[in-house]
C-alpha atoms as a PDB file:
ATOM      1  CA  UNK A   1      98.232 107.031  87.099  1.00  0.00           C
ATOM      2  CA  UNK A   2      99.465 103.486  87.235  1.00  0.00           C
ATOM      3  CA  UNK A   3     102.753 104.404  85.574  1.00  0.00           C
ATOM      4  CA  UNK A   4     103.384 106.731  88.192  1.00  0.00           C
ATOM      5  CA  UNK A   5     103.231 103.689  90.347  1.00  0.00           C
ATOM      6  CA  UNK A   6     105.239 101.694  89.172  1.00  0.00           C
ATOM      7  CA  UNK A   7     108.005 104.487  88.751  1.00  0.00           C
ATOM      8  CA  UNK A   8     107.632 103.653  93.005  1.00  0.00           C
ATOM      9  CA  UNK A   9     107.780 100.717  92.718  1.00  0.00           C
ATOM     10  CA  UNK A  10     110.930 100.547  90.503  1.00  0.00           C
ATOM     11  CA  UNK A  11     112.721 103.113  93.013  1.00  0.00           C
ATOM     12  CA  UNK A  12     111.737 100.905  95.820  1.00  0.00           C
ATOM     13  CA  UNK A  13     113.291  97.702  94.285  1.00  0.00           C
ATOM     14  CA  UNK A  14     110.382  95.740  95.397  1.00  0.00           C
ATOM     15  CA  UNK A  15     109.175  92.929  93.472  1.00  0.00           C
ATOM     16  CA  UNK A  16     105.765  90.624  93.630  1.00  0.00           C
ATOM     17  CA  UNK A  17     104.808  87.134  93.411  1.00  0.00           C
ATOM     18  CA  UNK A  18     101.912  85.476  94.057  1.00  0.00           C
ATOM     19  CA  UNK A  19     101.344  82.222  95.090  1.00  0.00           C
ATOM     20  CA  UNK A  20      98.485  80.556  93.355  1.00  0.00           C
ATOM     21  CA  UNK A  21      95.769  79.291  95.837  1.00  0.00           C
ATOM     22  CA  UNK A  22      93.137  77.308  93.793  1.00  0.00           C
ATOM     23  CA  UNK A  23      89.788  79.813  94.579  1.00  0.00           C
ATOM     24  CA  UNK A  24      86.126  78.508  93.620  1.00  0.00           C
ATOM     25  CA  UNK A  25      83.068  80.496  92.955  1.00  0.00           C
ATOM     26  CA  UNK A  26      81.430  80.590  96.265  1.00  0.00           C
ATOM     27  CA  UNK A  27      83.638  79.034  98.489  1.00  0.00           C
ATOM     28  CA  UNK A  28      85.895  80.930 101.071  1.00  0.00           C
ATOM     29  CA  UNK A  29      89.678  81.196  99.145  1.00  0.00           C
ATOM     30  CA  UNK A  30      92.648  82.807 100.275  1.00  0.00           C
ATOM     31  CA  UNK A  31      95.180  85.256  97.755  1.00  0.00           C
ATOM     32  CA  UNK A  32      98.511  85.427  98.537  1.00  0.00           C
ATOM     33  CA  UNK A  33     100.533  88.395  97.687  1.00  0.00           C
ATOM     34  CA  UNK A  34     105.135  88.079  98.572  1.00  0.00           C
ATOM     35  CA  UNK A  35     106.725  91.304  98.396  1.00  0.00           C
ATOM     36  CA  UNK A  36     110.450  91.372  98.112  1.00  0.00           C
ATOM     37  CA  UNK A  37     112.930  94.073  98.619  1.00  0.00           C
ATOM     38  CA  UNK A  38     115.753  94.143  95.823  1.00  0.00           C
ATOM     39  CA  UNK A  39     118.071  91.908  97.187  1.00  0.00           C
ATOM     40  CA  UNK A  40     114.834  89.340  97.470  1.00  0.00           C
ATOM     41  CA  UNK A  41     114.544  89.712 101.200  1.00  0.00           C
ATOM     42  CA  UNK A  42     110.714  90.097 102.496  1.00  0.00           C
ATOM     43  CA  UNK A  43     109.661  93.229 103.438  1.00  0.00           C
ATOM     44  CA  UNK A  44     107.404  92.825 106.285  1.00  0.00           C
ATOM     45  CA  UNK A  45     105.054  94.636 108.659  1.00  0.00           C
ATOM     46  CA  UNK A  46     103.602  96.111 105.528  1.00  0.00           C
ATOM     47  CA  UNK A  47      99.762  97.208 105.600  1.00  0.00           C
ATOM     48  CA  UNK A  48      97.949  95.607 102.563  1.00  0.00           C
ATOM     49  CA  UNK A  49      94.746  95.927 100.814  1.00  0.00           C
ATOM     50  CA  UNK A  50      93.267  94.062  98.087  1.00  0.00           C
ATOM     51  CA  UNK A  51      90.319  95.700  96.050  1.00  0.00           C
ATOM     52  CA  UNK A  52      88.884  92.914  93.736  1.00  0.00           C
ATOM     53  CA  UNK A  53      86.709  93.240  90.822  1.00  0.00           C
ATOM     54  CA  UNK A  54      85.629  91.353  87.993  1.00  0.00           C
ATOM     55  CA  UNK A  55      87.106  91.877  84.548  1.00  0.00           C
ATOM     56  CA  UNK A  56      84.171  91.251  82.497  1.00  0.00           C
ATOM     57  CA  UNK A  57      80.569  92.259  84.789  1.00  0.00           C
ATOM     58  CA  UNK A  58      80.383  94.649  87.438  1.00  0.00           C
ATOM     59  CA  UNK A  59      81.063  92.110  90.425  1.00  0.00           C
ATOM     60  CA  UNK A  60      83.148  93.080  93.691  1.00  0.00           C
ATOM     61  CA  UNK A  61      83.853  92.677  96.949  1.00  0.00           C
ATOM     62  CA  UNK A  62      84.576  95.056  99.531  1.00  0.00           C
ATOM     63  CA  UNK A  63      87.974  95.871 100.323  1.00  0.00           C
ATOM     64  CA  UNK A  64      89.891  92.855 101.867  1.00  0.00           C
ATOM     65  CA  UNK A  65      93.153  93.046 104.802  1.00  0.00           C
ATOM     66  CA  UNK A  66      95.465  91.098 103.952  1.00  0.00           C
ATOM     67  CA  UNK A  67      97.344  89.667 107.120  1.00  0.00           C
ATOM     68  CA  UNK A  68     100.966  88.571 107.077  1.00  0.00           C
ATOM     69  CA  UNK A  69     101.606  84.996 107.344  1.00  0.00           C
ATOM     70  CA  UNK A  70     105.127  84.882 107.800  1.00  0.00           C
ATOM     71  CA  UNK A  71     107.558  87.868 107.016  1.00  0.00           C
ATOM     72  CA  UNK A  72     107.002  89.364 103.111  1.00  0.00           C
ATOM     73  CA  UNK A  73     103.825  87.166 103.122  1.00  0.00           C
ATOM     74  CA  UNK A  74     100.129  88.885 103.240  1.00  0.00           C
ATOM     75  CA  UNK A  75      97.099  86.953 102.867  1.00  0.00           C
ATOM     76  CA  UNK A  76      93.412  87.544 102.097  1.00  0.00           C
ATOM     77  CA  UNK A  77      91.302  85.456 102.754  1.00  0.00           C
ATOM     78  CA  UNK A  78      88.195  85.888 100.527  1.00  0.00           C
ATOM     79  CA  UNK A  79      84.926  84.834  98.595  1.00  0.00           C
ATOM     80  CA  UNK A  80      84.256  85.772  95.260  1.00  0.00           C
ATOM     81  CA  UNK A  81      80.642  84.870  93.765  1.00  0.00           C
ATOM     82  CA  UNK A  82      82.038  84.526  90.271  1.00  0.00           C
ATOM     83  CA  UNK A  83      83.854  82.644  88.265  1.00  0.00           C
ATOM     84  CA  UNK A  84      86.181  84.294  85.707  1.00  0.00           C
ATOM     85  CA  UNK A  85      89.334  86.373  86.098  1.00  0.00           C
ATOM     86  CA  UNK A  86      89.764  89.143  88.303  1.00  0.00           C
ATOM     87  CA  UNK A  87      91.444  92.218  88.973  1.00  0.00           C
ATOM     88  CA  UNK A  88      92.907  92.951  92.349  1.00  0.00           C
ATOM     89  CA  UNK A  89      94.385  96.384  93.423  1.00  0.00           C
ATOM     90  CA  UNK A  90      96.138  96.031  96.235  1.00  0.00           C
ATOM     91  CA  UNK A  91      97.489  99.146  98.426  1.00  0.00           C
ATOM     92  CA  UNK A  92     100.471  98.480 100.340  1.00  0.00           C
ATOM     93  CA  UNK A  93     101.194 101.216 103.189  1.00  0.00           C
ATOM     94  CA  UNK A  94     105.307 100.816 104.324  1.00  0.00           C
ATOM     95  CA  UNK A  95     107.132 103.109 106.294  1.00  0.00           C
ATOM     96  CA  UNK A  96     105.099 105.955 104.752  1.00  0.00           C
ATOM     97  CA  UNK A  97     105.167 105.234 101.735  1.00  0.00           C
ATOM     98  CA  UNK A  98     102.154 104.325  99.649  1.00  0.00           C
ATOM     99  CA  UNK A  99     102.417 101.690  96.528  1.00  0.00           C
ATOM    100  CA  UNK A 100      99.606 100.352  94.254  1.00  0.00           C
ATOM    101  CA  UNK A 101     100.329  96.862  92.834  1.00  0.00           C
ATOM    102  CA  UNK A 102      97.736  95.332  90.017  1.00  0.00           C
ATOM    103  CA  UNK A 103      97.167  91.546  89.137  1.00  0.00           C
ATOM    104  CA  UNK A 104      95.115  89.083  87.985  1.00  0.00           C
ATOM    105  CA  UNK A 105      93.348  86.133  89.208  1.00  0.00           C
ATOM    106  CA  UNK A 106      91.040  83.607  88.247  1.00  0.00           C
ATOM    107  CA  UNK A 107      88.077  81.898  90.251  1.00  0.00           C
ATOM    108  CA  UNK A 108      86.983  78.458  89.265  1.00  0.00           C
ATOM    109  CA  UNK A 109      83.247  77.382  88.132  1.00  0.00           C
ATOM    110  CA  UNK A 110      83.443  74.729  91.505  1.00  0.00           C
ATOM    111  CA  UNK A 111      81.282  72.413  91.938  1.00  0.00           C
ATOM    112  CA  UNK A 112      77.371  73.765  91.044  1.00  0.00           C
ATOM    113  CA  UNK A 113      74.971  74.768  94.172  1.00  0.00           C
END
């Protein structure tokens, strides 16, 4: 099914970047997702989602809203109990239109409890 996304995602001419926020185990972290249009404007006033779960045990979280920081900006603020890389899913509702965008991040070990 993911293919089928990103044929939307190519039609749409959006492109994603995401600014690296240093997250540790435990500790409240924030992931930043940019979405650009294809002349690299933002797109804002988008409705986004991040599902996040672990690549290599059976850890998640419940669904996370991102908020938009500044135009094309959306920010979750979240924390993740393990350390390791993760997958996040996020669904991003514009004008009607639904997209799924996939990507990886990776929580540190932090400082131990």
């Amino acid at each position: 099914q993911y293919p089928v996304e990103l044929e939307k995602i190519k039609k749409l001419g959006w492109q994603f970047a995401t600014v690296n926020h240093k997250i540790n185990r435990g500790q409240p972290g924030e992931i930043e997702l940019l979405i650009t249009d294809g002349m690299g404007q933002p797109v804002p006033g988008a409705d986004v989602a991040m599902d996040l779960s672990m690549l290599t045990k059976p850890d998640s979280v419940p669904s996370q809203k991102a908020s938009e920081k500044r135009p094309g900006h959306y920010i979750a603020s979240v924390v993740l109990p393990s350390p390791g890389h993760w997958r996040v899913d996020s669904r991003i509702n514009y004008q009607g239109e639904e997209v799924l965008h996939k990507f990886r991040i990776y929580v540190e070990e932090g400082e131990k409890l």
